[in-house]
Protein backbone atom coordinates (compact mmCIF):
# COMPACT_ATOMS: atom_id res chain seq x y z
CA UNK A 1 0.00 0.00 0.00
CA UNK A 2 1.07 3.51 -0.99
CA UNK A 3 0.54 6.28 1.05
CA UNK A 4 0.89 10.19 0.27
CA UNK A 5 2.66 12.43 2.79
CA UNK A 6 2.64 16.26 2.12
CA UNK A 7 5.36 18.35 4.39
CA UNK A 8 3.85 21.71 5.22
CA UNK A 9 6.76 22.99 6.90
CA UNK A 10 10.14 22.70 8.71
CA UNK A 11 11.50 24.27 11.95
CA UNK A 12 13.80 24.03 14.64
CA UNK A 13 14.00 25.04 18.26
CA UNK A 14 17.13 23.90 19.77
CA UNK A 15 19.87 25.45 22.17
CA UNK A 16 21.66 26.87 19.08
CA UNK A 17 19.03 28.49 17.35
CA UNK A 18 14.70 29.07 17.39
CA UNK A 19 14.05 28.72 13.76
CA UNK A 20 15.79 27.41 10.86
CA UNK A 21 17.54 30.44 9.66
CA UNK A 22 19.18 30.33 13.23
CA UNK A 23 19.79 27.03 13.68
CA UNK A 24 21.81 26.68 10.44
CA UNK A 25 24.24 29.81 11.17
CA UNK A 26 24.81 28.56 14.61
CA UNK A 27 25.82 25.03 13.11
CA UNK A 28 27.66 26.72 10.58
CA UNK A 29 29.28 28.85 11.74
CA UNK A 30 30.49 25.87 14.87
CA UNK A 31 28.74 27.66 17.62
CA UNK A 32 27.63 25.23 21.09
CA UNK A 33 24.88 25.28 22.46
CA UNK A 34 26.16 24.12 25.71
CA UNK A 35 26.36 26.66 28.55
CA UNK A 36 25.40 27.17 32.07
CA UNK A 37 21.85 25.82 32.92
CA UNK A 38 19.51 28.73 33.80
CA UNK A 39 15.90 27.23 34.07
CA UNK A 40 17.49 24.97 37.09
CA UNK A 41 19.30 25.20 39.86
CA UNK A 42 22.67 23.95 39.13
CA UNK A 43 23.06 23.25 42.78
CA UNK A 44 20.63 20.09 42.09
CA UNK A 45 22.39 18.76 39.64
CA UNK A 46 25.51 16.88 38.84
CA UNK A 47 26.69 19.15 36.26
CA UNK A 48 26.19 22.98 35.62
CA UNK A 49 26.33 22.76 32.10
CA UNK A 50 24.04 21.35 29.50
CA UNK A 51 22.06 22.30 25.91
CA UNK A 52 19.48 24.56 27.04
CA UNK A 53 16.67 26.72 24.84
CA UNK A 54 17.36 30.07 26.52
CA UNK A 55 15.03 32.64 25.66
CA UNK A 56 11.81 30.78 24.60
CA UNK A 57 7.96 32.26 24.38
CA UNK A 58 5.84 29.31 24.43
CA UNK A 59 2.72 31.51 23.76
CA UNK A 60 4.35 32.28 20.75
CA UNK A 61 3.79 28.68 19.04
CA UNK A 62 0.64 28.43 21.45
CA UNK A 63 -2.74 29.14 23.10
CA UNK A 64 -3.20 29.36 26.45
CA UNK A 65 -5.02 26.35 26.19
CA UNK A 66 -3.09 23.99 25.08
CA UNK A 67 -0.12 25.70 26.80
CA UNK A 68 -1.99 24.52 30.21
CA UNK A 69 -1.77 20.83 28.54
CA UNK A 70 1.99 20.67 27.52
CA UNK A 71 4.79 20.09 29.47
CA UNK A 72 7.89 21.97 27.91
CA UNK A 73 9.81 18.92 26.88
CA UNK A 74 6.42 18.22 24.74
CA UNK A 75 6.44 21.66 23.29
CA UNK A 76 9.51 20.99 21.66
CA UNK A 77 8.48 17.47 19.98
């Protein structure tokens, strides 16, 4: 069986960029996107650094709605 699969689009949001465009000069141009964590206290953890989105508007890619529904890590799938 044969199915058709149309892509409507293609994004990013990772620790080295929020959109595509980003993402690919950050890669390019060899920047990490480890650092220091932020949204944790480093004093709970093992280690201090990690890959972390910094600066991200979740009520920009959703309602308040579903916002109420998603845990971050599932924003991100």
């Amino acid at each position: 069986m044969q199915r058709r699969v149309a892509v409507t689009g293609l994004g990013v949001i990772s620790a080295i960029g929020h959109n595509r465009s980003e993402f690919w000069q950050s890669l390019t141009a060899g920047r990490p996107g480890i650092g220091p964590l932020e949204a944790v206290d480093p004093a709970l953890l093992r280690f201090s650094n990690g890959a972390e989105v910094r600066n991200y508007a979740p009520a920009q890619y959703f309602n308040e709605k579903e916002l109420s529904l998603l845990d971050r890590f599932v924003q991100f799938a």
